[in-house]
Protein backbone atom coordinates (compact mmCIF):
# COMPACT_ATOMS: atom_id res chain seq x y z
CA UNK A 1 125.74 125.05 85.97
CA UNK A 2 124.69 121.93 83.71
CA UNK A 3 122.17 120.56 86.65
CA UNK A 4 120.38 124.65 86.20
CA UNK A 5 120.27 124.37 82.65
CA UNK A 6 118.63 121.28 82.47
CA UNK A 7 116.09 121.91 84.49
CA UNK A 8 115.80 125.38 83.46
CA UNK A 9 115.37 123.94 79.77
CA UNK A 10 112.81 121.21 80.47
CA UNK A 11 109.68 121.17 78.23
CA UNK A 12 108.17 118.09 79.80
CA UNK A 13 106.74 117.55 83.71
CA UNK A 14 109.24 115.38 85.20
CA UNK A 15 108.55 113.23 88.58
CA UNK A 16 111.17 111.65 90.99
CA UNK A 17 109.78 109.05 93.32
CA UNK A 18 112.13 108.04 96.28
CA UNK A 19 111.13 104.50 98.01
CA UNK A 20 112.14 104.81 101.10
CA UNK A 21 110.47 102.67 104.02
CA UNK A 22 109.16 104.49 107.17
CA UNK A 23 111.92 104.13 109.56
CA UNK A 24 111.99 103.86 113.67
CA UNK A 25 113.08 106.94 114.94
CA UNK A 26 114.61 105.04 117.80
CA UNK A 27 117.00 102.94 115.78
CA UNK A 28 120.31 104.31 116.39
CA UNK A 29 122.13 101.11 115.30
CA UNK A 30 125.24 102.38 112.43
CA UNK A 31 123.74 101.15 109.54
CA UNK A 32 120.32 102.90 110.31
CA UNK A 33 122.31 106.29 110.86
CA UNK A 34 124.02 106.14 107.42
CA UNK A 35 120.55 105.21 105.92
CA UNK A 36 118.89 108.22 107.10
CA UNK A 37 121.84 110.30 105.69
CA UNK A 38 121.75 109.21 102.84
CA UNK A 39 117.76 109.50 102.57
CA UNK A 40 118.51 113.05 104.20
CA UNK A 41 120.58 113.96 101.30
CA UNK A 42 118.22 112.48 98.76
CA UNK A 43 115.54 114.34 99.85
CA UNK A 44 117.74 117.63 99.86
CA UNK A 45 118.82 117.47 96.45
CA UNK A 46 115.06 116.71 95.25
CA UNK A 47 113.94 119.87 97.36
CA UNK A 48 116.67 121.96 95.09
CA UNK A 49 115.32 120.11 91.90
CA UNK A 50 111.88 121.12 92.58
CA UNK A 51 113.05 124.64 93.88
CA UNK A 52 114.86 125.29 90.68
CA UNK A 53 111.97 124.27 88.17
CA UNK A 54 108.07 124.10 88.02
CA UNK A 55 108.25 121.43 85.82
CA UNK A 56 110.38 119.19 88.45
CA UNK A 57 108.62 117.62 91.01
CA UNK A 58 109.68 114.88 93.71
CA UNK A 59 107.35 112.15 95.96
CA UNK A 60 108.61 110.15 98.92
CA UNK A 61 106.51 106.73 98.73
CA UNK A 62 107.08 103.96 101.47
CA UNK A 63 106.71 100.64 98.94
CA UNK A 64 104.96 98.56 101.98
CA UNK A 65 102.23 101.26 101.79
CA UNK A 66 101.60 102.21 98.23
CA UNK A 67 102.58 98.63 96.98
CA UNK A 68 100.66 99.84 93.27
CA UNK A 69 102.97 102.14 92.77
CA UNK A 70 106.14 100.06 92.83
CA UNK A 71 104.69 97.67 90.48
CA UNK A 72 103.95 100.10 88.04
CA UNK A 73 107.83 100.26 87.62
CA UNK A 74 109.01 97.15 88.74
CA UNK A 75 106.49 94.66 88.21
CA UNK A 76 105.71 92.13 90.40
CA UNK A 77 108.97 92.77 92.53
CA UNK A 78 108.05 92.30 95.98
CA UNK A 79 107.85 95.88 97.81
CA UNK A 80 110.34 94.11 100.29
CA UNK A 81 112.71 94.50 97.83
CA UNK A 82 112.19 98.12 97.16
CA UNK A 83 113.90 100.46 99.14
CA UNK A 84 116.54 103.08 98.70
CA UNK A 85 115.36 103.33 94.75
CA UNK A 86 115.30 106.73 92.98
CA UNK A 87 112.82 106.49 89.77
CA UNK A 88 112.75 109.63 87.66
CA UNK A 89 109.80 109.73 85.08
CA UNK A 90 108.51 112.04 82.31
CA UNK A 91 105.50 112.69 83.00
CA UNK A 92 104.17 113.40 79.36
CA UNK A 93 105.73 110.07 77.83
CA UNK A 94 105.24 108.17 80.97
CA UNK A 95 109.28 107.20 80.16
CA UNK A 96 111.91 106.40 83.29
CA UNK A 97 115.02 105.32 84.63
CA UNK A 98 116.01 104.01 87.64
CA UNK A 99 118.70 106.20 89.13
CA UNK A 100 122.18 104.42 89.11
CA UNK A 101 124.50 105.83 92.45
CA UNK A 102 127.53 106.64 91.12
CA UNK A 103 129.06 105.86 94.24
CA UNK A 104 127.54 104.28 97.89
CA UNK A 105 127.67 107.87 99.56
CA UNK A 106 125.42 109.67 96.80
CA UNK A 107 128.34 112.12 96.29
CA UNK A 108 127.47 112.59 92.73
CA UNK A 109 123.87 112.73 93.55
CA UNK A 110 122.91 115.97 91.72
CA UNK A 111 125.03 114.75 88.42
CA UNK A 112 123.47 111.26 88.32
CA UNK A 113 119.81 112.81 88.82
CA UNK A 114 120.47 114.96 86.01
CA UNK A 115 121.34 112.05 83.78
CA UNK A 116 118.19 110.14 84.80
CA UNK A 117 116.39 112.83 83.95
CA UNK A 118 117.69 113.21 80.94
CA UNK A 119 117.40 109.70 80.29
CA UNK A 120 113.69 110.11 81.16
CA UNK A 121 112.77 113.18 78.76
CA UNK A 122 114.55 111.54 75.91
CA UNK A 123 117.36 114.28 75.95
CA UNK A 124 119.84 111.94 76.39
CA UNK A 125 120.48 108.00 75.80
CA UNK A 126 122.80 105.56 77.97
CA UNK A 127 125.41 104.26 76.20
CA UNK A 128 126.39 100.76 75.51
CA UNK A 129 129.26 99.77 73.55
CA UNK A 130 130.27 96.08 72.05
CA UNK A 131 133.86 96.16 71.41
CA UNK A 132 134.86 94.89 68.37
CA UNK A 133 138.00 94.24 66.17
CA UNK A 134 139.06 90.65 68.17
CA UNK A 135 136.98 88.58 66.13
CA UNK A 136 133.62 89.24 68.43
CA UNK A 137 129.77 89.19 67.35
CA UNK A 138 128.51 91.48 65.24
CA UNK A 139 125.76 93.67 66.29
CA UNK A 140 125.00 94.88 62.43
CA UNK A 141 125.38 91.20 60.89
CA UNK A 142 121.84 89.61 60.06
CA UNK A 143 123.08 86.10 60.69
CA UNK A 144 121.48 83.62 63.04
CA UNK A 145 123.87 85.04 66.05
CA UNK A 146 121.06 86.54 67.82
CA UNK A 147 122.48 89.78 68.09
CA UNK A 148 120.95 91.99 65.51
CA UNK A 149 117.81 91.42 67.96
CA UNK A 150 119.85 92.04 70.94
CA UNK A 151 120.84 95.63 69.34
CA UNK A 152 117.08 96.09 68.52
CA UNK A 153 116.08 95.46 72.02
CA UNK A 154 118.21 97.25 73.93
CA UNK A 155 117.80 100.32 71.55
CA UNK A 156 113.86 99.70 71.87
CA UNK A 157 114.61 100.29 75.81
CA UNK A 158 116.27 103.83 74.77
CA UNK A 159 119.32 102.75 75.28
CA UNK A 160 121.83 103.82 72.62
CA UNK A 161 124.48 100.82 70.99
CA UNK A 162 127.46 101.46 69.14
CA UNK A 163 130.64 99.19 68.18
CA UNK A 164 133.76 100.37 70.25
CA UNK A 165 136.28 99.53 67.15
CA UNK A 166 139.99 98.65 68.34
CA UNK A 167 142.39 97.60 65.96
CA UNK A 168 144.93 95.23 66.56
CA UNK A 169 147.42 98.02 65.42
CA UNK A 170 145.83 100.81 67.82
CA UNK A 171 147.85 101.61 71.05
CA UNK A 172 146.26 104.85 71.95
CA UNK A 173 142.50 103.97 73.05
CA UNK A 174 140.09 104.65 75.79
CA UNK A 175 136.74 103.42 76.40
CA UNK A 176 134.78 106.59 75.66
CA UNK A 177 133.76 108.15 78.85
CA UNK A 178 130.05 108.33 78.25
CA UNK A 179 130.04 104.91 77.85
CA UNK A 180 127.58 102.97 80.68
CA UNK A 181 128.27 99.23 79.72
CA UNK A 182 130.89 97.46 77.52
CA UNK A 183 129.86 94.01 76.17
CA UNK A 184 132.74 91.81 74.95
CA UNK A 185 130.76 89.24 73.18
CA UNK A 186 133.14 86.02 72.11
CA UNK A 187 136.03 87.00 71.08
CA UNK A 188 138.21 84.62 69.03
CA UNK A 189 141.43 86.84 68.27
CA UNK A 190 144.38 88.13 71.04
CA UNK A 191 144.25 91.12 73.29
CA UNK A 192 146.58 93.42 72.33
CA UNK A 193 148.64 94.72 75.86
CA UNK A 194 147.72 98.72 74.74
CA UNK A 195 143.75 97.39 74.67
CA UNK A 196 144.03 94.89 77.69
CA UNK A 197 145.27 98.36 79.68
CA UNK A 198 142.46 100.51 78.24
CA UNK A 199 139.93 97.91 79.65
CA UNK A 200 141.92 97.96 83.21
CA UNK A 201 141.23 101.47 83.37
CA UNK A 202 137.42 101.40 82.45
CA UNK A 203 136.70 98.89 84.93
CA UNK A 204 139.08 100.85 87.81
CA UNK A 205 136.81 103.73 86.85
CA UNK A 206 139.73 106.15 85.27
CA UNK A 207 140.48 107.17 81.63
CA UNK A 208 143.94 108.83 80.36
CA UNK A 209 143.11 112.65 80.77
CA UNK A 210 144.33 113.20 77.18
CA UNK A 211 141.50 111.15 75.94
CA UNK A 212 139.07 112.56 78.50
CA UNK A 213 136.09 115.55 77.77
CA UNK A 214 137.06 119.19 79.14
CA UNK A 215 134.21 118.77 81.74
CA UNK A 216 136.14 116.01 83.32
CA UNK A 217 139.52 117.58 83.49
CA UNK A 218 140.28 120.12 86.41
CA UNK A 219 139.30 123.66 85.47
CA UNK A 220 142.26 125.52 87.36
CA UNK A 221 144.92 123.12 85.28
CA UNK A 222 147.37 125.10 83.86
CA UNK A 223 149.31 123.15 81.10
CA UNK A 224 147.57 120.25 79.25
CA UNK A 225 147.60 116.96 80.70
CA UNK A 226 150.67 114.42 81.08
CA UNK A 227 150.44 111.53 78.57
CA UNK A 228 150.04 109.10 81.28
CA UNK A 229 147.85 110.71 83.77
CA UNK A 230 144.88 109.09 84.62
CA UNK A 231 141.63 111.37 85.24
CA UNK A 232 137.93 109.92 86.88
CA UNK A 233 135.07 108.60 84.89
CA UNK A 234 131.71 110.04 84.95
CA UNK A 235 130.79 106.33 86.79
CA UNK A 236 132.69 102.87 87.43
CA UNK A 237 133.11 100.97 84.58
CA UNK A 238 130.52 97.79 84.23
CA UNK A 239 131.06 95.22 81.68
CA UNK A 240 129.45 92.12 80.42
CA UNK A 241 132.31 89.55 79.55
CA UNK A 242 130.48 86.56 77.02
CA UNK A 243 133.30 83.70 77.06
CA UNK A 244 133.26 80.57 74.75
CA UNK A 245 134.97 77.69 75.63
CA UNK A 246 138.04 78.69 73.33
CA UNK A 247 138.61 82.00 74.25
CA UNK A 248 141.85 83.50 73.88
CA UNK A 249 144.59 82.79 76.60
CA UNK A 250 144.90 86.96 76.75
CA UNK A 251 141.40 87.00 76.89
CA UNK A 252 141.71 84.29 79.66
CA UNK A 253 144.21 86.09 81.35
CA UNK A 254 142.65 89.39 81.40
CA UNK A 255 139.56 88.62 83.11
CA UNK A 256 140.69 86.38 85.60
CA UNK A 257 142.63 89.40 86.75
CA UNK A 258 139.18 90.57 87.39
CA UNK A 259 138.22 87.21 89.80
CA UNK A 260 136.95 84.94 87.03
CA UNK A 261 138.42 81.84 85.65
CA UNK A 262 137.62 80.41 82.51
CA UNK A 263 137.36 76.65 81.88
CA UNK A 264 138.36 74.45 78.88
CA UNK A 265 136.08 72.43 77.86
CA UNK A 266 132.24 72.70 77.44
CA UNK A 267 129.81 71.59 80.40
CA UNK A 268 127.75 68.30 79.43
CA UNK A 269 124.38 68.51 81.54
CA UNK A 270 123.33 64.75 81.81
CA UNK A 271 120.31 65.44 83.68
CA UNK A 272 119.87 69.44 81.83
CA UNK A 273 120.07 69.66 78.35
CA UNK A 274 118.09 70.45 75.51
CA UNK A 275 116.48 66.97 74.00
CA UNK A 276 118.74 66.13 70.44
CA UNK A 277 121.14 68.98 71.90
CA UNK A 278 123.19 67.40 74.47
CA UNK A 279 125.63 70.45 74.70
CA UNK A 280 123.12 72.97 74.90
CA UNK A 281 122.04 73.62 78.97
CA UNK A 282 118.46 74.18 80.13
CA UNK A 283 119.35 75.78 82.61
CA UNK A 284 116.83 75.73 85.93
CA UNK A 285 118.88 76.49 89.04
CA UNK A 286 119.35 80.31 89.93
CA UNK A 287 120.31 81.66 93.27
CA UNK A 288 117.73 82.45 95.90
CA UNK A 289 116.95 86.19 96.12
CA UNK A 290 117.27 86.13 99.82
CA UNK A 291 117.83 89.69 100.74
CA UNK A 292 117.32 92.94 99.36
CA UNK A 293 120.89 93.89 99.01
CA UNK A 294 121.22 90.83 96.40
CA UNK A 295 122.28 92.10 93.77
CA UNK A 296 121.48 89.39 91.42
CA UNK A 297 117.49 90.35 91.54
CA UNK A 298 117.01 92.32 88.46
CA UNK A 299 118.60 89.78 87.08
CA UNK A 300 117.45 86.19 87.71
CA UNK A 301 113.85 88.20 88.43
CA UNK A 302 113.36 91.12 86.49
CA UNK A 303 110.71 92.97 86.96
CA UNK A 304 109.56 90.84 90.04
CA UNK A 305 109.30 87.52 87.27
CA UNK A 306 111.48 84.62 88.27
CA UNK A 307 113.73 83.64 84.76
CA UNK A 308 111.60 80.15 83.41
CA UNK A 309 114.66 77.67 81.50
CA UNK A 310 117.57 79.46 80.10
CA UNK A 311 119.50 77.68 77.06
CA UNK A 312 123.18 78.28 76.39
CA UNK A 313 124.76 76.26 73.53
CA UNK A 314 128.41 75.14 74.50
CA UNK A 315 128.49 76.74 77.48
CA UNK A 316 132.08 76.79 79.83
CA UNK A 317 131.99 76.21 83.47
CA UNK A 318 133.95 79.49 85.44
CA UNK A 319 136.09 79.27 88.22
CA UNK A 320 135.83 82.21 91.07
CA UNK A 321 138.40 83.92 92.98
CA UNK A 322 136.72 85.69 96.12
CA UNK A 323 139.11 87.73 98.82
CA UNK A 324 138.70 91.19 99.83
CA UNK A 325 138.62 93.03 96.39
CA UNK A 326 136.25 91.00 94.85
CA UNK A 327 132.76 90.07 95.66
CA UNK A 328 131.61 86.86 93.42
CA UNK A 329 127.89 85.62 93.15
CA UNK A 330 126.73 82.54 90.77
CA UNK A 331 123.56 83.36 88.81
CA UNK A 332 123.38 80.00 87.66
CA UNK A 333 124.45 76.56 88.33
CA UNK A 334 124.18 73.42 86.45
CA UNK A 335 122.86 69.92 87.82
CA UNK A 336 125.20 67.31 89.71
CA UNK A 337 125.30 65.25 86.94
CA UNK A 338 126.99 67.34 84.92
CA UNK A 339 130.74 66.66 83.63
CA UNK A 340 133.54 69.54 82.00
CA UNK A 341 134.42 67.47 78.52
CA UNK A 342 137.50 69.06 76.88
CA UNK A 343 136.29 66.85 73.44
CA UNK A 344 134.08 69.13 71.94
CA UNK A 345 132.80 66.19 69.74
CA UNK A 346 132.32 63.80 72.24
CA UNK A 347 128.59 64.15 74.57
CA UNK A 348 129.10 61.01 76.46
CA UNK A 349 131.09 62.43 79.61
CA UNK A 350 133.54 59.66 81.71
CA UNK A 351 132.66 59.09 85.24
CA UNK A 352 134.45 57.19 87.79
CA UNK A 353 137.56 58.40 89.31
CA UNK A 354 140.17 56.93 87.04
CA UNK A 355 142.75 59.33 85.40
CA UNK A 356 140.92 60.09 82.15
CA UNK A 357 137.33 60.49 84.00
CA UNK A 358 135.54 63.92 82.98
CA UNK A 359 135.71 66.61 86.02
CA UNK A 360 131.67 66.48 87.84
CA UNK A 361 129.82 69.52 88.19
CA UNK A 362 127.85 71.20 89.68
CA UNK A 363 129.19 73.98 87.69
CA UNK A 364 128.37 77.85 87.42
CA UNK A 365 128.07 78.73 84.12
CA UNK A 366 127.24 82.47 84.65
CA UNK A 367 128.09 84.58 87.18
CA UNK A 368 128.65 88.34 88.56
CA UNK A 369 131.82 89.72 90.05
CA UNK A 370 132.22 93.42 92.04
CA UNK A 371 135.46 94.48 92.43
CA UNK A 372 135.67 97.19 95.34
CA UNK A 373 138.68 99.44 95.83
C-alpha cells in the first residue's frame, strides 16, 4: 500500500536506470544464474513501477556501451566497475540516489526503491545520526573541530543529521529505526552496558519492538509486544566508529566485539608526516581497487577520483580480527618506517629490538569491517 501511494502521489518524472552488462546466454556457471535472477527481479519490480504510474519510468543501460551515462552519476568511475547499480533520479531536479539492497537477494526490493525514490523527489531525507552524550564532537559547536562543516556537507548532499542524545542515566534506548548511519565521533566518557546493548542491536539489524514504528511490528499481533523482544530494522545497521588514541576501555571493548582492535599509542610516520607536524600522517597508501566487488571504491575513489594525501592528526594504528563473521579490509596503511609511540609527547620513535624499542609499522590506520550473519 505505501509503494501505490507513492507513486500514485508523485508530482515529479522520476527515472530508474539499471546497469546491468549484456550477459552470455550460454553461461550457466552458479554465480551467473543468481545474477540473472536477481536482474530478472529488478527488472520485474521496475515493470510494476512504471505500470503503476506515468510519471515512473525505468532504462536498462549496459555501462560498457553507454559509458556517458555512468559518468554522469559516478564520475570518472570506470564502467568496469558499474554493474548491478540501481540509480533512481528526478527528472525535474535532476536529484538521485543510488539504490542501497537491503539485503543480497533484493527481497526488500520494492521498499528500498520506494525510499530511493523518495530520496530522489526530495520527499524524504536519509538519516544520519552522531551519538552524543559520551563526551563526542559536536556537530552544532563552531570550534575548529571540523565538524560544523561536516554537518553542512552532508546536509548539502540531502542527507538529514541529527544528534542521537544518550544519557549516561538512560537505560531504555534504541537507535531510531529510520536511522541509515550512526557516527560515533571520539568519544572520551564510558559506555554505559544499557547503550553498549542498544548499539549491538543496530548493528545486528534488530530494535526492541517496544521502541519500534507500528509499520514494523506484525499486523496480526494480538497483545503488545514483550519488553525484550527484538523486531527487524528497515536495513542493517552501518556505523562509522572515529577512535582517538585514548578512547575509553568500554569503548575499546565494544568495538572490538565488532573485529576491530584499538591501539595505544599514536602512529609516528618517519617517512609520512606533515612537515613541523610529526604526529599528523599524510597519508598516500590506499588499497588497490582490484575488482568490482571491492567494496572500498566509493571510498578511496569516489566518484571514479583516486583520494590525493589524507592528513589525520594523532592517529591510532587498529588491529583486525578476520574469521567467518567478519570480513576486514584496510583503506589505508602507513609507511614502513613508521613506529606505535605510547608517549604522546615524545616524536622521536625507538628502533632496534631492545625491550623499550617502539613497535614498527606498517600500520592501518583506517579500515572497514562487514560482519555477516
Amino acid at each position: 500500500n505505501r509503494t501505490k501511494d507513492v507513486l500514485s502521489n508523485l508530482t515529479e518524472d522520476v527515472r530508474a536506470t539499471a546497469f546491468y552488462k549484456d550477459e552470455v546466454v550460454a553461461d550457466l556457471t552458479d554465480a551467473a544464474q543468481q545474477r540473472n535472477a536477481r536482474r530478472n527481479k529488478v527488472v520485474n519490480t521496475l515493470e510494476e513501477f512504471d505500470s503503476r504510474s506515468k510519471k515512473f519510468s525505468y532504462r536498462i543501460v549496459d555501462p560498457d556501451l553507454e559509458p556517458e551515462v555512468v559518468s554522469k552519476y559516478f564520475g570518472q568511475r570506470p564502467t568496469s566497475f558499474v554493474a548491478e547499480i540501481v540509480v533512481v533520479e528526478s527528472l525535474d531536479s535532476g536529484r538521485f540516489d543510488v539504490l542501497q539492497p537491503t539485503d543480497a537477494g533484493y527481497n526488500k526490493l520494492e521498499q528500498d526503491l520506494v525510499t530511493s525514490t523518495l530520496v530522489a523527489t526530495g520527499s524524504e531525507k536519509k538519516q544520519i545520526y552522531f551519538l552524543s552524550g559520551h563526551g563526542e564532537r559536536d556537530i552544532d559547536g563552531a570550534n575548529t573541530s571540523g565538524y560544523g562543516a561536516v554537518r553542512s556537507g552532508l546536509e548539502g548532499d540531502n542527507y538529514q543529521v541529527q544528534n542521537l542524545i544518550w544519557g549516561p542515566l538512560d537505560v531504555d534506548v534504541d537507535v531510531p529505526a529510520e536511522a541509515a548511519l550512526v557516527v560515533i565521533a571520539g568519544p572520551t566518557s564510558s559506555l554505559p552496558e544499557a547503550h553498549e546493548e542498544a548499539l549491538d542491536r543496530y548493528l545486528e539489524g534488530v530494535m526492541l519492538a517496544k521502541n519500534a514504528p507500528e509499520e514494523l511490528l506484525d499486523p496480526e499481533r494480538e497483545s503488545e509486544p514483550d519488553p525484550l523482544a527484538e523486531t527487524a530494522r528497515r536495513e542493517h545497521g552501518r556505523m562509522i566508529f572515529l577512535a582517538e588514541p585514548d578512547t575509553p576501555v568500554s569503548f575499546r571493548n565494544f568495538i572490538a566485539e565488532w573485529g576491530l582492535l584499538i591501539s595505544n599509542g599514536y602512529i609516528r610516520d618517519v617517512d609520512s608526516s606533515v612537515q613541523g607536524l610529526p604526529q599528523t600522517l599524510s597519508l598516500k597508501i590506499f588499497p588497490d581497487a582490484v575488482s568490482p566487488e571491492n567494496p572500498a571504491l566509493e571510498i578511496i575513489s569516489p566518484k571514479g577520483e583516486p583520494l590525493t594525501d589524507v592528513f589525520m592528526p594523532g592517529a591510532t594504528a587498529i588491529g583486525l580480527i578476520q574469521d567467518e563473521l567478519r570480513s576486514v579490509l584496510p583503506l589505508a596503511a602507513t609507511s614502513a618506517n613508521s613506529y606505535l609511540i605510547t608517549d604522546p609527547d615524545r616524536t622521536e620513535p625507538i628502533t632496534g629490538s631492545g625491550a623499550d624499542s617502539d613497535p614498527p609499522g606498517p600500520f592501518f590506520p583506517v579500515v572497514r569491517v562487514q560482519s555477516i550473519g
